[in-house]
Protein backbone atom coordinates (compact mmCIF):
# COMPACT_ATOMS: atom_id res chain seq x y z
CA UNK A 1 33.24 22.25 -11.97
CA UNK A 2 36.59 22.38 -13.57
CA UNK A 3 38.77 19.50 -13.76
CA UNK A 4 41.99 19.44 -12.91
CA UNK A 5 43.74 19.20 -16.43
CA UNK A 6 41.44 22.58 -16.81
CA UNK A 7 42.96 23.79 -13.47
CA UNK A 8 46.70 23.56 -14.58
CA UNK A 9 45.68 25.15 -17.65
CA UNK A 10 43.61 27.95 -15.62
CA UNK A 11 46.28 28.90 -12.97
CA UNK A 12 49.12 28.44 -15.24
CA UNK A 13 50.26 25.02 -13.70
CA UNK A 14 51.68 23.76 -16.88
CA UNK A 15 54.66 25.74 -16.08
CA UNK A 16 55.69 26.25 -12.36
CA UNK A 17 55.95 29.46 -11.42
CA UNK A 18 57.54 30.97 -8.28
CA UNK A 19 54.55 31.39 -6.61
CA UNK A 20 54.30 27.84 -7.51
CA UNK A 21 57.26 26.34 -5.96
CA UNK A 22 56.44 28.97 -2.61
CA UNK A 23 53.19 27.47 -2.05
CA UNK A 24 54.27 24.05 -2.10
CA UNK A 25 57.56 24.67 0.33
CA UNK A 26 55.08 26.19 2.13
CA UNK A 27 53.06 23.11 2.18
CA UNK A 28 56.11 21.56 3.18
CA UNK A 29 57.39 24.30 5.88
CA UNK A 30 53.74 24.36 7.79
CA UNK A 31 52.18 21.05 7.51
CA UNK A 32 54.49 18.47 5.92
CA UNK A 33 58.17 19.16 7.58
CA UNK A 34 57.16 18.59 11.17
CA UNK A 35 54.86 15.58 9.81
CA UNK A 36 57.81 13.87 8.63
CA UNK A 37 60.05 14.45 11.44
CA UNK A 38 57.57 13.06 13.41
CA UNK A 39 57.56 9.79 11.09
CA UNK A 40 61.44 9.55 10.91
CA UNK A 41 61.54 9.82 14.78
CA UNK A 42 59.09 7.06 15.44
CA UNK A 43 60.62 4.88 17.61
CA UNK A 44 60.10 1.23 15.87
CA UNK A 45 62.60 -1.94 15.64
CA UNK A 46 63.54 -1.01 11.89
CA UNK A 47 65.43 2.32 11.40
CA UNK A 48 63.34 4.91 9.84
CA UNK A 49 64.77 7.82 6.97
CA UNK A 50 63.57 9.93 5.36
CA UNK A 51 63.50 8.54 2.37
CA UNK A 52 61.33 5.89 3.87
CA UNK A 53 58.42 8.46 3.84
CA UNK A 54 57.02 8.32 0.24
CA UNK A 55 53.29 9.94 -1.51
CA UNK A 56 51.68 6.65 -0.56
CA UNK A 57 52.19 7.67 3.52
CA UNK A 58 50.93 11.00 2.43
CA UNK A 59 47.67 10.06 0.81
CA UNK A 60 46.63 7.26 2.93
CA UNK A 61 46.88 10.10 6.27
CA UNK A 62 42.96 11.76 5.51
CA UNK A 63 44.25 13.94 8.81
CA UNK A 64 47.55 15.45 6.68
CA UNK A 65 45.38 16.24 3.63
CA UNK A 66 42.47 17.97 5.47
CA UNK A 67 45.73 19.91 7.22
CA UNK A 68 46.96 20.89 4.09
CA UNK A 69 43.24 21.97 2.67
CA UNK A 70 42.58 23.49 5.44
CA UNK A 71 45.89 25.60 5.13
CA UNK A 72 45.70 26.66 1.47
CA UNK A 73 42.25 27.61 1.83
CA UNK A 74 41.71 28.91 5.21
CA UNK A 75 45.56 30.43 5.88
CA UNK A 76 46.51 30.96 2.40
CA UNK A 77 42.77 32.56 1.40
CA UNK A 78 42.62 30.25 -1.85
CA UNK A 79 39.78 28.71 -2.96
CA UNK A 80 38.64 25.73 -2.98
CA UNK A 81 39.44 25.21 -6.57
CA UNK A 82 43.22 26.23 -6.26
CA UNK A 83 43.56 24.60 -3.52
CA UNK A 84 42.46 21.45 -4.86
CA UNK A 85 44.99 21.88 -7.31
CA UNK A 86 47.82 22.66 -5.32
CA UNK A 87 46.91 19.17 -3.52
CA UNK A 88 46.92 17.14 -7.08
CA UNK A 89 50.11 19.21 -7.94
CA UNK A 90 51.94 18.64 -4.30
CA UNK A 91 50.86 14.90 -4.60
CA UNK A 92 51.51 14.63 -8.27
CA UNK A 93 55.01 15.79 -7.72
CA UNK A 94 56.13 14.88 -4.23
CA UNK A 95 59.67 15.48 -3.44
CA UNK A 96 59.67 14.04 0.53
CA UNK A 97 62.73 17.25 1.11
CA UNK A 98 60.40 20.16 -0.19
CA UNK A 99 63.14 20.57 -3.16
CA UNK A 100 60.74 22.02 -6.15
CA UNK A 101 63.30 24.53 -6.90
CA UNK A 102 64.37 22.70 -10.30
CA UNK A 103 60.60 21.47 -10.94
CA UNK A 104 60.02 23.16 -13.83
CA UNK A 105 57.39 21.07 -16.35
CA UNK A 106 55.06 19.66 -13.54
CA UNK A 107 53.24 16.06 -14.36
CA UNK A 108 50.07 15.07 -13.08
CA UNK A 109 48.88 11.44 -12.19
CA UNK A 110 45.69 11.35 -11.49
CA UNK A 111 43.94 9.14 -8.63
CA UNK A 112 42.37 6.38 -10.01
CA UNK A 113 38.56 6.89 -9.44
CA UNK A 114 34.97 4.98 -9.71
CA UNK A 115 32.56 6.64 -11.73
CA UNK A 116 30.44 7.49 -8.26
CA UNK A 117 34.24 8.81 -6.88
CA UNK A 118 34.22 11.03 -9.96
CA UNK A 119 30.59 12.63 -9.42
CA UNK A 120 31.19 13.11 -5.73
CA UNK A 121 34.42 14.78 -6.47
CA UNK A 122 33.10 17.17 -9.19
CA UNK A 123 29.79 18.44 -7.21
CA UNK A 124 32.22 18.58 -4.15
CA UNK A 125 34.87 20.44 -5.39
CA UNK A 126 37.22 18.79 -2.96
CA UNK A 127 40.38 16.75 -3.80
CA UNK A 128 39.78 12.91 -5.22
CA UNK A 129 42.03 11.98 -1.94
CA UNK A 130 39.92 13.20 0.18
CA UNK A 131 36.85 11.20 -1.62
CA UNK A 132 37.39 7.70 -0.16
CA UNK A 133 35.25 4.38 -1.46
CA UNK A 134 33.48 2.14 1.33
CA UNK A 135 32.55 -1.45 1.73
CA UNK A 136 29.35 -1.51 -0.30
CA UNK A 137 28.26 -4.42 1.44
CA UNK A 138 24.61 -4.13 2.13
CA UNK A 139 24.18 -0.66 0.19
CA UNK A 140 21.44 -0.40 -2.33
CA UNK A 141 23.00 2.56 -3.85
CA UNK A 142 27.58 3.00 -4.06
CA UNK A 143 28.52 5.26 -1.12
CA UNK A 144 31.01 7.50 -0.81
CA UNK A 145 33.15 9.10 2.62
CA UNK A 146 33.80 12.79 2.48
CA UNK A 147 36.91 12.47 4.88
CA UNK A 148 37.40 16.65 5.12
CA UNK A 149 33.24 16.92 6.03
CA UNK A 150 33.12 13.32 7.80
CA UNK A 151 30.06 12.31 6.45
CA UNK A 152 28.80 9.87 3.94
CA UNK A 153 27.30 9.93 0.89
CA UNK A 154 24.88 8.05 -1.40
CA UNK A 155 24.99 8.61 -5.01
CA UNK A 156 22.43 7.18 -7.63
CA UNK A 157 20.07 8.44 -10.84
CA UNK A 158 16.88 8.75 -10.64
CA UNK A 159 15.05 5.28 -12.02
CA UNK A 160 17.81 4.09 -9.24
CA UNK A 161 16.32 5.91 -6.47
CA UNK A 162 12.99 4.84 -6.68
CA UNK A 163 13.37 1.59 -5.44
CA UNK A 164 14.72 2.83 -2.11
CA UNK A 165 12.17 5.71 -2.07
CA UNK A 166 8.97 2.82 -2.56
CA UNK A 167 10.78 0.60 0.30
CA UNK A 168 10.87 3.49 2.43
CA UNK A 169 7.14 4.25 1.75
CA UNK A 170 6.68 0.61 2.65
CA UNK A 171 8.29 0.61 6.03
CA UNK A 172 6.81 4.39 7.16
CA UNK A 173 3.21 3.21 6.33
CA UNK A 174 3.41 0.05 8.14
CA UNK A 175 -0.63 -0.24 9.85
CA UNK A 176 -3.41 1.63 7.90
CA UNK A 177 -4.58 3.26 11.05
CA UNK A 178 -1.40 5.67 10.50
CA UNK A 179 -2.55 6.14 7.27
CA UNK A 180 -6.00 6.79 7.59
CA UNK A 181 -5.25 9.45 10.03
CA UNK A 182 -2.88 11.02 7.58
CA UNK A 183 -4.56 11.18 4.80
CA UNK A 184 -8.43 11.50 5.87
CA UNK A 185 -11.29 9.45 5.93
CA UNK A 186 -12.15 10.52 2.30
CA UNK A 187 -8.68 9.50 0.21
CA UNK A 188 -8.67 6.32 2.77
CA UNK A 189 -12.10 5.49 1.62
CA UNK A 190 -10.47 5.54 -2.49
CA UNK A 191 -7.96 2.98 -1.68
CA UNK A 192 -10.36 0.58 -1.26
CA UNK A 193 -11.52 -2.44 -3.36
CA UNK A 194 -13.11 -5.20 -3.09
CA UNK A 195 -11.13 -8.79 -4.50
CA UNK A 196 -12.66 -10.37 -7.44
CA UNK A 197 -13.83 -13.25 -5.61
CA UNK A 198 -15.26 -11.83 -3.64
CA UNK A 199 -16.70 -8.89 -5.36
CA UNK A 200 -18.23 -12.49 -7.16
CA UNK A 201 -19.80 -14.00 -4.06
CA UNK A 202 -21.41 -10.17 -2.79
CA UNK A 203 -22.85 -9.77 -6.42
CA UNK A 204 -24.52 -13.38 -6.16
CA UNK A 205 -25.96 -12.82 -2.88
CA UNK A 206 -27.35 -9.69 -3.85
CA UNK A 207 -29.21 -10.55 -6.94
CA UNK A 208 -30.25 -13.72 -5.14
CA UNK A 209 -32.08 -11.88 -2.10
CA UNK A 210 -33.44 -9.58 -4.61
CA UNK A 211 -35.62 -11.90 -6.98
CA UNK A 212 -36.38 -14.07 -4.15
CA UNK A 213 -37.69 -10.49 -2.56
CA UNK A 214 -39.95 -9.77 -5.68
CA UNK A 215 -43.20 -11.09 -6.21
CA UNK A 216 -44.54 -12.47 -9.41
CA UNK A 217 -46.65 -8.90 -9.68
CA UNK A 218 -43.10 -6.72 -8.79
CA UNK A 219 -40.94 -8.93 -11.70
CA UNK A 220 -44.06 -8.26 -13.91
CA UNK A 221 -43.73 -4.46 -13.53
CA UNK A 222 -40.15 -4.62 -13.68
CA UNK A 223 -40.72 -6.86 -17.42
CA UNK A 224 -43.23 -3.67 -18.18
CA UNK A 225 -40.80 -0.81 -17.30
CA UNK A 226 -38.11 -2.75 -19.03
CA UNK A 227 -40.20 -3.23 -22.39
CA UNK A 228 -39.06 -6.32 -22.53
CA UNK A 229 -40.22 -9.36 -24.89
CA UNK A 230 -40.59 -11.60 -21.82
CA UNK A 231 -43.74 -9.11 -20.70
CA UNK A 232 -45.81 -9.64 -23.83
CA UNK A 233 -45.06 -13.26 -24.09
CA UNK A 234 -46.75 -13.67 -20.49
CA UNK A 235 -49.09 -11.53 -21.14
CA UNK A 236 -50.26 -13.27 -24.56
CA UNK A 237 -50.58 -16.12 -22.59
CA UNK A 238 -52.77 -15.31 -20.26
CA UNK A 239 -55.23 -13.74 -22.63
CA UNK A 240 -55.08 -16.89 -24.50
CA UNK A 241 -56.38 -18.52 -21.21
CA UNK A 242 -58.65 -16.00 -20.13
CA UNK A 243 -60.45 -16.58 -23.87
CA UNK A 244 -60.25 -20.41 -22.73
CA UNK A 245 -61.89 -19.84 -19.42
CA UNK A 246 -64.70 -17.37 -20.83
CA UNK A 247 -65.53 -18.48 -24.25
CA UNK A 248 -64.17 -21.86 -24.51
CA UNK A 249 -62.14 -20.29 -27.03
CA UNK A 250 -59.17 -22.59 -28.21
CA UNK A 251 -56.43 -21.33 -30.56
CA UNK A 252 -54.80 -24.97 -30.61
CA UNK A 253 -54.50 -27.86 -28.45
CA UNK A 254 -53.36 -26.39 -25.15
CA UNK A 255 -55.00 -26.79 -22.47
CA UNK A 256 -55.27 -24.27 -19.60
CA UNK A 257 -52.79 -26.10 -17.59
CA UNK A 258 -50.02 -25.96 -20.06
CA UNK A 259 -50.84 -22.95 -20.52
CA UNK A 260 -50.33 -21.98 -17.10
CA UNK A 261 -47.06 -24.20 -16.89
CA UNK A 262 -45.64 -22.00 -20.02
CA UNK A 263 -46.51 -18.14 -17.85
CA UNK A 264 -44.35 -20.19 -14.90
CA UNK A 265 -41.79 -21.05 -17.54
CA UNK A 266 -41.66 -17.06 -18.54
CA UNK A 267 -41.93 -16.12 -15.00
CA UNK A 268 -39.11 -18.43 -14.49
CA UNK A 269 -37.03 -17.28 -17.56
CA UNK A 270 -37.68 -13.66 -16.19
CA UNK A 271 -36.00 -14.36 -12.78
CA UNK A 272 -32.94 -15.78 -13.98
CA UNK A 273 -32.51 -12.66 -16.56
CA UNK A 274 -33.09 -10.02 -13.84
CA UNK A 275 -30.87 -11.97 -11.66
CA UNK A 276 -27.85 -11.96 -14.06
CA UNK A 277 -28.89 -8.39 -14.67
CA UNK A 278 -28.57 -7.54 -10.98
CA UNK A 279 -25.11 -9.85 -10.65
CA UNK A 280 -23.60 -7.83 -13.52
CA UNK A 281 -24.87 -4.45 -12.19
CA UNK A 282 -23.39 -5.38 -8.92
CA UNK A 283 -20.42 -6.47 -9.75
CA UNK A 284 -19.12 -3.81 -12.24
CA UNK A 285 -20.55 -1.69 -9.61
CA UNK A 286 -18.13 -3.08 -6.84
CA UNK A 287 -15.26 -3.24 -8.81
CA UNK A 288 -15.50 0.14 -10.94
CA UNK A 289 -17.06 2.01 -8.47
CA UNK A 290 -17.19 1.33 -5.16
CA UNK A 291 -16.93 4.48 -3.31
CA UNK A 292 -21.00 4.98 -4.92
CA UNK A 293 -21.84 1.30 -4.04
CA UNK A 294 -20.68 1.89 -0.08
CA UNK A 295 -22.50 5.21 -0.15
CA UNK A 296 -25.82 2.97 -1.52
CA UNK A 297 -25.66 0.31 1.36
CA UNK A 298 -24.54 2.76 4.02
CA UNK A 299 -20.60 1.99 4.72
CA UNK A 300 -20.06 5.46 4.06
CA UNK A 301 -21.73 9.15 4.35
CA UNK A 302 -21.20 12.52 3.75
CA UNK A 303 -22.11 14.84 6.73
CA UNK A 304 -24.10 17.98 5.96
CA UNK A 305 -22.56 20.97 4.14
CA UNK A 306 -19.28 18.60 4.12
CA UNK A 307 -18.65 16.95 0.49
CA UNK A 308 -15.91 14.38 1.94
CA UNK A 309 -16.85 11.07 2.79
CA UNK A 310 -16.66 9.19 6.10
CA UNK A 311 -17.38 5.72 7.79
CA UNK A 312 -20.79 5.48 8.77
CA UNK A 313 -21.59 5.45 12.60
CA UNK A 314 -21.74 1.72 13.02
CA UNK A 315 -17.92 1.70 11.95
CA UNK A 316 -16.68 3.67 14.72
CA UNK A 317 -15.62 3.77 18.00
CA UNK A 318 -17.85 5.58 20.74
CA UNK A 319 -14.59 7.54 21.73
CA UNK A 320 -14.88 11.40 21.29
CA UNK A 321 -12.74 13.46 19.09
CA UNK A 322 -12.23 11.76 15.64
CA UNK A 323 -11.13 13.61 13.29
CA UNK A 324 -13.72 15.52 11.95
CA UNK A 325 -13.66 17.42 15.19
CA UNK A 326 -17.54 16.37 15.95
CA UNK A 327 -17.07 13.75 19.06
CA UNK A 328 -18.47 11.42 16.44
CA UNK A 329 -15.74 9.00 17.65
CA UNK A 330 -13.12 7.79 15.12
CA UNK A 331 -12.58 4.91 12.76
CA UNK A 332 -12.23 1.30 14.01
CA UNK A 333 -10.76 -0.72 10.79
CA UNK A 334 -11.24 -3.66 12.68
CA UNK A 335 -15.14 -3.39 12.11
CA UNK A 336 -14.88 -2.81 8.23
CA UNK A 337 -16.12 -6.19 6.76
CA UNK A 338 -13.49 -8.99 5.63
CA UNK A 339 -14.06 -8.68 2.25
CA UNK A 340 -13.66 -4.38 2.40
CA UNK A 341 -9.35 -3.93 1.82
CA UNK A 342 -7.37 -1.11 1.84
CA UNK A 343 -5.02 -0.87 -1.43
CA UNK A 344 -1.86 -0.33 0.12
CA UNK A 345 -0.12 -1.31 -3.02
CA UNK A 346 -1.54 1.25 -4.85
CA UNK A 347 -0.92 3.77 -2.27
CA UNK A 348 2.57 3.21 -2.09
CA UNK A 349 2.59 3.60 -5.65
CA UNK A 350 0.94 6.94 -5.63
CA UNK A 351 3.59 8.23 -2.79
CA UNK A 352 6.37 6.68 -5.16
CA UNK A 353 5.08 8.69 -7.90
CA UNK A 354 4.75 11.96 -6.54
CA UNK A 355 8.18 12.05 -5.03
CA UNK A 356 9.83 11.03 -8.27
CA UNK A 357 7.63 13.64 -10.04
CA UNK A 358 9.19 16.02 -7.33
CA UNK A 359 12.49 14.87 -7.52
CA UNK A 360 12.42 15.74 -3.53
CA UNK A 361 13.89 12.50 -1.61
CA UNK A 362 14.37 14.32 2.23
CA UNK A 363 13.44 10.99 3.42
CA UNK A 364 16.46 9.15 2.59
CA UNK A 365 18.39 11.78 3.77
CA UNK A 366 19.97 11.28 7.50
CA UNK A 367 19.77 14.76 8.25
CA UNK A 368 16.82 15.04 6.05
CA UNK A 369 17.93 18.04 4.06
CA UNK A 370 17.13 18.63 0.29
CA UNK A 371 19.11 16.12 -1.97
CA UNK A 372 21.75 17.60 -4.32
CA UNK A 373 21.77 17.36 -8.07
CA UNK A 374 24.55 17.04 -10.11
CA UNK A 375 25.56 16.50 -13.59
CA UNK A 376 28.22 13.71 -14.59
CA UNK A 377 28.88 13.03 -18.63
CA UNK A 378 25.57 14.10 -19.86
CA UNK A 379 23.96 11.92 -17.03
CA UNK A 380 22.39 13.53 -13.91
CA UNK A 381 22.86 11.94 -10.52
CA UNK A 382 21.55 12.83 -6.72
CA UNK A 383 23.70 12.66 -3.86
CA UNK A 384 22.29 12.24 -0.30
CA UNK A 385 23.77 12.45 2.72
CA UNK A 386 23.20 9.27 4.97
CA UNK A 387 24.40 7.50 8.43
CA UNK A 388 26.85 5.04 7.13
């Protein structure tokens, strides 16, 4: 987008020439003229001249300017560009009688613009007076009013917009049965985790039903499988006993009941390892991978020739027509254990980063159209169109 010290240059603006001065009596003649007469008429307590009508009247009436856009570009057949700069030059230059006749080096003053003005003005191609700042009260991002479209605008970069993008993510996903019926029983099911604590608490209760489960002969033959130390040292002593018992055989002082006391001792010994083994397994297996664990203790299933995952039957309702199409009924959250969340934090997340890996933010759009890019000094910025 040209600016306009590149339009005067481009359309010769530097020096007026007579098609110069005619478009702006023109200006005058159409739109202005009967303006001002209007203004001089006005029927107030303090006499009115026409002097008394000065550049500031002109720019603060948003109605005159779009008038005079309106008539260079749709009347006239400019474009938008030229007639942008016929507005900068007719403001720049404003002689309240229409008297550009002797105007021969024309000056330019530019409006006085924030830097979200400026990139609003550039990717419009309109005139910086009809680019008006708001009260930015309440507004995340600066917002800008396109007086000749009548519609406001939100500008910001990108590391800007992803703030807004995550709190609109937070307030569209507000209960997890809308989510779960968006995305699937399957990606629902990899949201979800298990807290420490009580990951803690599950993995104890496991590994303490399972030793007290197994009998002395069961921990021996898991000792065995495991090759581990534990399994010869019980079974050393209880040869050592057996010789005791059938040959009065004594390889020290021990007698058959310490003897016995020190297999309880391994047996004992043996317990506690296989229950920290079982905690640890547990655990790591709750909070690394869970989706396997629920799968193991029936939470979850995968139905025949179907490789995503759903609840299991005693999670659902007995209302027809879930999801998978099946009359299997669907999902009641409210049945999923305490300690079984859904990650909404990391779901959010996951939204957050595929938009800004998109760059596609429709959904802070009011009319939800495709945001517009545009470059400002080297940095890039997205403008969005929003109900002010």
């Amino acid at each position: 987008m040209l600016k306009f010290t590149q339009l005067i240059k481009e359309y010769k603006m530097d020096k007026m020439t007579p098609f110069d001065r005619k478009v702006l009596k023109l200006i005058h003649k159409q739109i202005l003229d009967p303006h001002i007469k209007d203004f001089t008429e006005w029927e107030g307590k303090l006499p009115i001249t026409l002097e008394d009508y000065t550049v500031g009247d002109l720019i603060e009436d948003v109605d005159l300017l779009k008038d005079i856009y309106d008539f260079l570009d749709e009347t006239m057949e400019l474009d938008s560009s030229t007639s942008q700069a016929f507005i900068d030059l007719l403001v720049s230059n404003f002689n309240v009688r229409g008297e550009y006749d002797d105007l021969e080096n024309p000056v330019y003053t530019p409006k006085e613009q924030k830097y979200y003005e400026k990139v609003y003005t550039e990717y419009a191609g309109t005139t910086p007076y009809l680019v008006q700042d708001v009260d930015q009260t309440g507004q995340t991002l600066p917002v800008v009013y396109d007086a000749y479209e009548n519609q406001h605008y939100m500008i910001g970069q990108l590391d800007e917009l992803e703030d807004m993008v995550r709190d609109y993510f937070w307030d569209a996903w507000w209960h997890d049965d809308e989510i779960i019926n968006a995305i699937g029983e399957d990606v629902f099911i990899d949201y979800l985790e298990v807290g420490k604590s009580d990951a803690r608490m599950i993995a104890g209760e496991e590994a303490r039903h399972m030793i007290e489960d197994m009998s002395d002969r069961e921990l021996l033959d898991r000792l065995e499988d495991m090759n581990s130390p534990l399994r010869n040292e019980y079974d050393a002593l209880e040869n050592e006993i057996n010789d005791i018992e059938e040959w009065g055989v004594k390889k020290g002082k021990k007698s058959v009941k310490e003897l016995e006391k020190q297999k309880d001792g391994v047996i004992d010994r043996a317990r506690e390892m296989l229950r920290e083994e079982h905690y640890d397994y547990t655990y790591e297996k709750i909070t690394e991978d869970l989706k396997d664990w629920l799968w193991e203790y029936g939470y979850i299933g995968q139905p025949k020739n179907n490789g995503y995952f759903k609840f299991s039957d005693h999670l659902r309702t007995n209302k027809r027509g879930g999801m998978f199409g099946q009359g299997e009924g669907v999902v009641n959250l409210d049945k999923l254990p305490s300690w079984l969340e859904f990650n909404k934090e990391a779901f959010i997340d996951n939204e957050v980063n595929e938009t800004m890996q998109s760059e596609s933010f429709e959904m802070l759009s009011d009319s939800g159209d495709s945001t517009s890019e545009v470059t400002h000094d080297g940095d890039t910025y997205y403008i969005i169109d929003i109900d002010y």
